[in-house]
C-alpha atoms as a PDB file:
ATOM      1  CA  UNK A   1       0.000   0.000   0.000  1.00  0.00           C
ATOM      2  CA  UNK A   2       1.449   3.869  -0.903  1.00  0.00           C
ATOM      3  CA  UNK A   3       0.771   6.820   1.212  1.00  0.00           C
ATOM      4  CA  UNK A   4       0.728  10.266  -0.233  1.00  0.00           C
ATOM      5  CA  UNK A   5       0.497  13.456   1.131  1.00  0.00           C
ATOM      6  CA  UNK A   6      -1.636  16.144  -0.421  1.00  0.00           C
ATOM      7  CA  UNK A   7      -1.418  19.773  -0.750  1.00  0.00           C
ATOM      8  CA  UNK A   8      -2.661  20.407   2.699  1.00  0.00           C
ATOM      9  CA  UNK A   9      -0.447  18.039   4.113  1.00  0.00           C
ATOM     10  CA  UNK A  10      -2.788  15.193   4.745  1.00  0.00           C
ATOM     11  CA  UNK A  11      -1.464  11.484   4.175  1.00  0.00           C
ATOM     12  CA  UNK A  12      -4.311   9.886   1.241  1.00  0.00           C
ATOM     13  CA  UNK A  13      -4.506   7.157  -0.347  1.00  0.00           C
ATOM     14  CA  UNK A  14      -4.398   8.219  -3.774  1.00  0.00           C
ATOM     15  CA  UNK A  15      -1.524  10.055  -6.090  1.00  0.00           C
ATOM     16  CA  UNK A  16      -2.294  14.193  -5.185  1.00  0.00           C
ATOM     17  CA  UNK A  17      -3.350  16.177  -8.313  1.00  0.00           C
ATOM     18  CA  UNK A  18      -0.116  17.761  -9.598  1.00  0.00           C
ATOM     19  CA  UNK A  19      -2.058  21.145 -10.622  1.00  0.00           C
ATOM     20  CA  UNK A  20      -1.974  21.699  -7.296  1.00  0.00           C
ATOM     21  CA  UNK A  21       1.235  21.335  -6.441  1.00  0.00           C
ATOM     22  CA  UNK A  22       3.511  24.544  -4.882  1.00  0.00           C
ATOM     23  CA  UNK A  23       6.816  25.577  -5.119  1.00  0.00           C
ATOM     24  CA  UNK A  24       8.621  26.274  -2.120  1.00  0.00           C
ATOM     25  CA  UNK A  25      11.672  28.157  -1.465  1.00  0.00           C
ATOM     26  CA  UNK A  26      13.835  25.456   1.120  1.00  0.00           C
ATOM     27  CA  UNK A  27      16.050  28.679   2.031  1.00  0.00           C
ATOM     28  CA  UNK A  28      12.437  30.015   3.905  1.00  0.00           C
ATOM     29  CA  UNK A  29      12.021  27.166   5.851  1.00  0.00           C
ATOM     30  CA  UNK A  30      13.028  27.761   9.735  1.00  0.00           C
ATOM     31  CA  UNK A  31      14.174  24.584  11.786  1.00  0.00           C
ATOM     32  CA  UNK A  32      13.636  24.470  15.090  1.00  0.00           C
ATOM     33  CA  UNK A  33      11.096  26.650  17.649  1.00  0.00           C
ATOM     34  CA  UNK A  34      11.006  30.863  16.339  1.00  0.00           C
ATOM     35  CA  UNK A  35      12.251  33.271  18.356  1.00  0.00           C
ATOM     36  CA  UNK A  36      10.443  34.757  20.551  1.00  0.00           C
ATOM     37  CA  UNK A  37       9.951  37.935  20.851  1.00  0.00           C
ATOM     38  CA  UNK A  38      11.022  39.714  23.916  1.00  0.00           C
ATOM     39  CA  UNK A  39       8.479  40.326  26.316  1.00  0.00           C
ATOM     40  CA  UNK A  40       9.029  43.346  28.820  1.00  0.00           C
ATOM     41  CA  UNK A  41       8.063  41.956  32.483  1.00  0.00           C
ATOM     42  CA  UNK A  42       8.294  44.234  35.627  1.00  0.00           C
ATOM     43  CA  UNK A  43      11.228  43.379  37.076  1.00  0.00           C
ATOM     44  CA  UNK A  44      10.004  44.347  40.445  1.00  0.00           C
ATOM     45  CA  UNK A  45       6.910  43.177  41.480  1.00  0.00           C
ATOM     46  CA  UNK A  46       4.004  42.938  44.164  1.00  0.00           C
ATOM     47  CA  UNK A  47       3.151  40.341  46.295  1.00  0.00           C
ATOM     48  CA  UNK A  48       1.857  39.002  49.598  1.00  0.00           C
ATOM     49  CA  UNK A  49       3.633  36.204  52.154  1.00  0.00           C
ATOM     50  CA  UNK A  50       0.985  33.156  52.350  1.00  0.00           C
ATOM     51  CA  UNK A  51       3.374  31.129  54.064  1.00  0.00           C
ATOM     52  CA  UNK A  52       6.684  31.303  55.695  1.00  0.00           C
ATOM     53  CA  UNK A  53       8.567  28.848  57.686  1.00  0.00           C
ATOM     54  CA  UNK A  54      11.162  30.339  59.917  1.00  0.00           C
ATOM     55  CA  UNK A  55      12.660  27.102  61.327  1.00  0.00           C
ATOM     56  CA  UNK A  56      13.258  25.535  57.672  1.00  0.00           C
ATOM     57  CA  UNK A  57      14.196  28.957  56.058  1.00  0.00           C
ATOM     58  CA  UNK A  58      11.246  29.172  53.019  1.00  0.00           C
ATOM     59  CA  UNK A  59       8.376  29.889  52.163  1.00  0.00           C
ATOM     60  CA  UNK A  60       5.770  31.037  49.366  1.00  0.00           C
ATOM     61  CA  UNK A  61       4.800  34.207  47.881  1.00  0.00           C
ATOM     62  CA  UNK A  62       1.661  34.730  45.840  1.00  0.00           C
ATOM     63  CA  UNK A  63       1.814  37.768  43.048  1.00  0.00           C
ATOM     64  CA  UNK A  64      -0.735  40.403  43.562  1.00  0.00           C
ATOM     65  CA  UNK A  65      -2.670  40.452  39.855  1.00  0.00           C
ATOM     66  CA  UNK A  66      -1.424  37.017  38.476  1.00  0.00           C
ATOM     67  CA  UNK A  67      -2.049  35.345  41.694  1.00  0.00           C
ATOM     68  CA  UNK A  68       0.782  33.200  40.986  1.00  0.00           C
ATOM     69  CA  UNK A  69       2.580  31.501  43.982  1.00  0.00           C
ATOM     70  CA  UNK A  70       6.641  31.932  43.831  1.00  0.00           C
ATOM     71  CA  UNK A  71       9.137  29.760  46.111  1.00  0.00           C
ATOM     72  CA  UNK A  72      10.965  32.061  48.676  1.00  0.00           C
ATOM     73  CA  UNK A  73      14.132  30.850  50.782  1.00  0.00           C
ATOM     74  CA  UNK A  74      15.666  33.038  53.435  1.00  0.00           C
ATOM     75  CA  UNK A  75      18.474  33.307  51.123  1.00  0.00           C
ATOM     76  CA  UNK A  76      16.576  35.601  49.140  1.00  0.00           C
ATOM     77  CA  UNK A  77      14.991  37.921  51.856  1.00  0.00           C
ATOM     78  CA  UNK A  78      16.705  41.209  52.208  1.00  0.00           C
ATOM     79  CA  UNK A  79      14.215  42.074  55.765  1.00  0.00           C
ATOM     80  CA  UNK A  80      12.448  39.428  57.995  1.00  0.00           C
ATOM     81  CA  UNK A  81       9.016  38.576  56.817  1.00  0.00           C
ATOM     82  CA  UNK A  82       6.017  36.675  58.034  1.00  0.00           C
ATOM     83  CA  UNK A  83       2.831  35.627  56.772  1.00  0.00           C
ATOM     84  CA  UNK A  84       0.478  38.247  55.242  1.00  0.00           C
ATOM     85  CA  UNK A  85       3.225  40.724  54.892  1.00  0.00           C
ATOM     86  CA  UNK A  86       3.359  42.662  51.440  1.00  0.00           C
ATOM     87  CA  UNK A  87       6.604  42.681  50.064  1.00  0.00           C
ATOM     88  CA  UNK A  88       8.117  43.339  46.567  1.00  0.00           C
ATOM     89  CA  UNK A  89      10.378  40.716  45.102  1.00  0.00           C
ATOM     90  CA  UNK A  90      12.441  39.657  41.575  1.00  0.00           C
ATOM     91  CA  UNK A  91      11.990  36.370  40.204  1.00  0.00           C
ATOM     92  CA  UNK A  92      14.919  34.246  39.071  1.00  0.00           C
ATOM     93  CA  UNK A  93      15.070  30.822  37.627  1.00  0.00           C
ATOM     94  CA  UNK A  94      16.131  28.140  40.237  1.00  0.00           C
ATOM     95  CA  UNK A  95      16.078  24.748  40.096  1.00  0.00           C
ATOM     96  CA  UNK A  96      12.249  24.145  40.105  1.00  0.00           C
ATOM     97  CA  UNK A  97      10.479  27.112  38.404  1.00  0.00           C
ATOM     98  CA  UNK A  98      10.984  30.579  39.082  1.00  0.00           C
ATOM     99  CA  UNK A  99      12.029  31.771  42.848  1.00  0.00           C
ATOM    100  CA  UNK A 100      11.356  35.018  44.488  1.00  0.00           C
ATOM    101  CA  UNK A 101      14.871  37.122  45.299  1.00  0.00           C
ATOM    102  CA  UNK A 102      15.568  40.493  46.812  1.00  0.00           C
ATOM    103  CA  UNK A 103      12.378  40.554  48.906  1.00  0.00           C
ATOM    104  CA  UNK A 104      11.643  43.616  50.644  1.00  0.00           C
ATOM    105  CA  UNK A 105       8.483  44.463  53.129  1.00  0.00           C
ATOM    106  CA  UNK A 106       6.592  47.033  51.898  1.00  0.00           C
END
């Protein structure tokens, strides 16, 4: 049995009709994932403490707007915190996702 694909790019059964067929230029064709295009985040940014363990050093922070929650360790705290504080924080990649760094009560 022979497998074609057509003009759409769909695998039939049958030859595809040449009138149809396109010409492409292979120098056009990108490999790989495009570039994205750069997105401008605040660096700084809002948050409040919704948990913070003192004894083990982290902790979570959850982004006022995005409500997105954000690993904190005591590493990255520039004042003491506790829960329910608002504080303003950077994010950096860690091992795990993103981590809040340079937190600061507000």
């Amino acid at each position: 049995m022979m497998a074609y694909v057509d003009e759409n790019g769909n695998i039939i059964d049958t030859p595809p009709d040449p009138a149809k067929k396109k010409k492409v230029n292979a120098k056009s064709i990108e490999i790989g994932v495009p570039k994205r295009e750069e997105e401008e985040e605040p660096a700084v940014r809002n948050g409040r403490v919704e948990f913070f363990n003192h004894s083990k050093g982290f902790g979570f922070i959850r982004e006022i707007g995005t409500q997105e929650k954000f690993f904190v360790h005591v590493n990255g705290i520039m004042q003491e915190i506790h829960e329910n504080d608002k504080v303003t924080f950077e994010l950096e990649r860690g091992l795990k996702g993103m981590n809040a760094v340079r937190v600061k009560k507000v």
